[in-house]
Protein backbone atom coordinates (compact mmCIF):
# COMPACT_ATOMS: atom_id res chain seq x y z
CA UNK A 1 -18.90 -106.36 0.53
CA UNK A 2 -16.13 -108.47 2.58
CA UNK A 3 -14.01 -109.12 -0.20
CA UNK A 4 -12.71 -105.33 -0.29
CA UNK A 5 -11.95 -105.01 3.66
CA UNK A 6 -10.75 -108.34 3.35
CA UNK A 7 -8.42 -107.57 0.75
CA UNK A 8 -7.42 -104.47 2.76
CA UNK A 9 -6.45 -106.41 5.85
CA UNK A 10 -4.81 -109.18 3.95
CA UNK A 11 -2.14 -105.89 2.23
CA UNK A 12 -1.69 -104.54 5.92
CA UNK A 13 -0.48 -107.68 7.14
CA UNK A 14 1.29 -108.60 4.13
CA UNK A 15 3.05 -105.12 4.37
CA UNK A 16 3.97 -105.28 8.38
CA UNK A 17 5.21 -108.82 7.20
CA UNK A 18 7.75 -107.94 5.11
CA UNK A 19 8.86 -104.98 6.76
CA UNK A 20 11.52 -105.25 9.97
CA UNK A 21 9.84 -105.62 13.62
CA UNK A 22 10.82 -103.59 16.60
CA UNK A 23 12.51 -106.47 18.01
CA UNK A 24 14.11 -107.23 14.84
CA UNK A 25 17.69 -105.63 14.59
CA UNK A 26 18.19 -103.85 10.96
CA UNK A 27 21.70 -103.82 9.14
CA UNK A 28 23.33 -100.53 9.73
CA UNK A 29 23.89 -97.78 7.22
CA UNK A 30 26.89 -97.69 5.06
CA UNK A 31 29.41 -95.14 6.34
CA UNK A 32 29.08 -92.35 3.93
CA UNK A 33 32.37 -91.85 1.82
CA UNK A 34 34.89 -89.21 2.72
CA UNK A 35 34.32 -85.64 1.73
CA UNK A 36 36.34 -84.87 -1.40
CA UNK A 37 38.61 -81.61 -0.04
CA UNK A 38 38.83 -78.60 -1.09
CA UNK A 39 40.25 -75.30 -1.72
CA UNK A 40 38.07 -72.37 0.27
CA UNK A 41 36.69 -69.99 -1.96
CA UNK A 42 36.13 -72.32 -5.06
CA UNK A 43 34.03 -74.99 -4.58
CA UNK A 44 34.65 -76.81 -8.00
CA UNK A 45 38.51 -76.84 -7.38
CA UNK A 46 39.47 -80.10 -5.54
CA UNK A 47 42.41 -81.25 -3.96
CA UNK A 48 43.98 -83.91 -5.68
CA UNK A 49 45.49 -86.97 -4.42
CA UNK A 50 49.00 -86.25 -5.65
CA UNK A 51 48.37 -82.88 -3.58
CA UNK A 52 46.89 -84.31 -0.31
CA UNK A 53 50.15 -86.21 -0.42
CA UNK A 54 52.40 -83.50 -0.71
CA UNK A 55 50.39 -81.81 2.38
CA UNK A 56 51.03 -85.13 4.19
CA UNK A 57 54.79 -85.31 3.10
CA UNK A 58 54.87 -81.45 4.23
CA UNK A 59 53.32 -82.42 7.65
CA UNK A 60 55.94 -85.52 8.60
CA UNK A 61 58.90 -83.15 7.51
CA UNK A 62 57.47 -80.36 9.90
CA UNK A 63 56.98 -83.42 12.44
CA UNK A 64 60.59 -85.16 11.61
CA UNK A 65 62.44 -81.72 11.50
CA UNK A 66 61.51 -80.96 15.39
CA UNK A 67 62.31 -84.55 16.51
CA UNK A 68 65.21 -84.42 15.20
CA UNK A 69 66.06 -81.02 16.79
CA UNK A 70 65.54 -82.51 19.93
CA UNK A 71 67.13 -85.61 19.56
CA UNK A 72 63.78 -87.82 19.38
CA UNK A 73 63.75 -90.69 17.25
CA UNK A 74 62.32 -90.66 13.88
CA UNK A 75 58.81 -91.30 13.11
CA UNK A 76 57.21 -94.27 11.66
CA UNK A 77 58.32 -95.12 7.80
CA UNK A 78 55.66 -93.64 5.95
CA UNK A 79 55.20 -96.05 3.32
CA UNK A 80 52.34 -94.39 2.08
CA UNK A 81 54.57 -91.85 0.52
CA UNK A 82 55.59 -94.31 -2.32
CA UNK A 83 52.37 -93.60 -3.66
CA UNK A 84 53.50 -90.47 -5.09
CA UNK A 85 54.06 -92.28 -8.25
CA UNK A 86 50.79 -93.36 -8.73
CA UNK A 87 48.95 -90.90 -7.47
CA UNK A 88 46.43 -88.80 -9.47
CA UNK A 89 47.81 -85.35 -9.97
CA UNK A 90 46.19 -81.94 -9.87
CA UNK A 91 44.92 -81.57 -13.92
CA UNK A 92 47.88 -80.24 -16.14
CA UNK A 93 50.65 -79.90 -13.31
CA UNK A 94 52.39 -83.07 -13.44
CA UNK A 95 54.65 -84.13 -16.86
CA UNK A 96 55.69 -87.52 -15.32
CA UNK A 97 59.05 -87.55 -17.62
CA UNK A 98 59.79 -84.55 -15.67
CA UNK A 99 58.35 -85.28 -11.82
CA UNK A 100 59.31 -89.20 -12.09
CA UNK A 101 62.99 -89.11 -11.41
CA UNK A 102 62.49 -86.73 -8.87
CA UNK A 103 59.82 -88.85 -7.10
CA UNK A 104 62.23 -91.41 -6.87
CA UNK A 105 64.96 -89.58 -5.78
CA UNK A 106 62.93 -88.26 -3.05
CA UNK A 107 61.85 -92.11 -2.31
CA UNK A 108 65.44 -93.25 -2.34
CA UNK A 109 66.39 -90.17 0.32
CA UNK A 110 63.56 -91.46 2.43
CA UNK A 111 64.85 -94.47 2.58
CA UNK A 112 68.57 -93.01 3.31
CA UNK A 113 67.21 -91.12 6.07
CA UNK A 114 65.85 -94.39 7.99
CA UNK A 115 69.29 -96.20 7.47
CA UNK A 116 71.51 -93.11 8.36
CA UNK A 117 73.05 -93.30 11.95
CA UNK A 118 71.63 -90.81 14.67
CA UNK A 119 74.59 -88.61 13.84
CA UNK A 120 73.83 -88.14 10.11
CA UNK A 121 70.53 -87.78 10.22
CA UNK A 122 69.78 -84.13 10.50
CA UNK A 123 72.17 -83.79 7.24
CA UNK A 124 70.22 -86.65 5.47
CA UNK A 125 67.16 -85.08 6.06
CA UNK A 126 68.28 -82.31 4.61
CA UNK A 127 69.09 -84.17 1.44
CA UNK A 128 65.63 -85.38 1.62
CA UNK A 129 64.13 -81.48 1.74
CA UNK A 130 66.64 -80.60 -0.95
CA UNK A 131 65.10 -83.37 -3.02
CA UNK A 132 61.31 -81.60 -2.85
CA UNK A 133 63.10 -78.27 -3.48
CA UNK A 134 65.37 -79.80 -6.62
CA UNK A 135 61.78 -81.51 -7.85
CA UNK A 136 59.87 -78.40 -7.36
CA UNK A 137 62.26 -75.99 -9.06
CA UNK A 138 61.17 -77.21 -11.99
CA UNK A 139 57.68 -79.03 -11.32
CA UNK A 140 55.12 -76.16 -9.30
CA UNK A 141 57.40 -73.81 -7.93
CA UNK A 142 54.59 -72.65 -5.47
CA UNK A 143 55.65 -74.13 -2.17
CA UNK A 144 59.30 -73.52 -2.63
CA UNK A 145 59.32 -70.95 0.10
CA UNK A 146 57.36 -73.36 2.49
CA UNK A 147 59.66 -75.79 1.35
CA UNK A 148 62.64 -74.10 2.73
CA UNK A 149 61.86 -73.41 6.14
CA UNK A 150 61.35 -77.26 6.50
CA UNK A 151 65.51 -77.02 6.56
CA UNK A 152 67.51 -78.21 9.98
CA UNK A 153 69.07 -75.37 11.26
CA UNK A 154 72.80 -76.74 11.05
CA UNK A 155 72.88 -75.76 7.81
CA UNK A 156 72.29 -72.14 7.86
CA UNK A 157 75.36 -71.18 6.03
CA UNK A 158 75.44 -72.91 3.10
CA UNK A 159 74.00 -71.63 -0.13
CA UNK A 160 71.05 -72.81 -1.84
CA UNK A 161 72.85 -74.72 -4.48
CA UNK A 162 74.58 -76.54 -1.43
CA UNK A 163 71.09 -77.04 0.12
CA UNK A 164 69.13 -78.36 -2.76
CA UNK A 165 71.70 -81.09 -2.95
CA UNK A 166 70.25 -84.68 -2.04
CA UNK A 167 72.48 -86.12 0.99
CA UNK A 168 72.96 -90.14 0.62
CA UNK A 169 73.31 -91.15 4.19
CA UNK A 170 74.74 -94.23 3.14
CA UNK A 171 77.79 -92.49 2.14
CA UNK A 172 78.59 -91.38 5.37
């Protein structure tokens, strides 16, 4: 008649044996992965990469636009933005013989606008918002309004052919 309580005691211990003590510490949690984003009102329709991106690259020309209005220095390279070649696209938008040569003309007016002098760079940046609008004339036409209100004001009377022109500050 011992053998059962026995065995009972012997599976208690066994069990608060393995398991941690309150003086042991226990590994912490993973950190959950990020929330995949997406558009309100449609749950199954998420933001791509290539799309986050763009909202980034829209964000640092809102942020470089008003430094350079005030004379503030540029921000930080983002080198991140050289991922727009790789970068998964929303389903059916991107034809990469199409958006490819306009990624890296936007890449190579990026790079003009960090080796321009402080004089030229409100024109070079320009360039570099003419390069989104030249690339999204004829890859999702969407944002092209949004896309020309990121525009220095020094240019306000030239036309939008004269806008959408890429500016090599090298040139200058």
């Amino acid at each position: 008649m011992h053998r059962p309580a026995l065995l009972a005691l012997l599976g208690t211990v066994l069990l608060q044996a393995c398991g941690p003590t309150p003086t042991e510490p226990t590994a912490p949690a993973a950190p959950a992965p990020a929330p995949a984003t997406y558009v309100l009102g449609n749950d199954e329709h998420r933001v791509s990469p290539l799309a986050q991106l763009m909202r980034d690259m829209t964000a640092f020309a809102d942020s470089t636009k008003a430094r350079l209005a005030t004379g503030r220095d540029l921000p930080p390279y983002p080198a991140g933005f050289k991922d727009m070649l790789t970068a998964e696209p929303t389903p059916g938008m991107v034809d990469h013989r199409t958006y490819d040569p306009f990624a890296f003309a936007y890449l190579h007016q990026l790079d003009s606008l960090y080796r321009a002098p402080v004089a030229a760079r409100r024109e070079v940046f320009d360039g570099l918002i003419g390069a989104c609008a030249a690339c999204h004339g004829e890859v999702c036409p969407g944002p092209l309004e949004r896309i020309g209100k990121l525009r220095s004001d020094h240019r306000a009377g030239t036309t939008s052919k004269e806008q959408d022109r890429p500016i090599d500050g090298a040139a200058h």
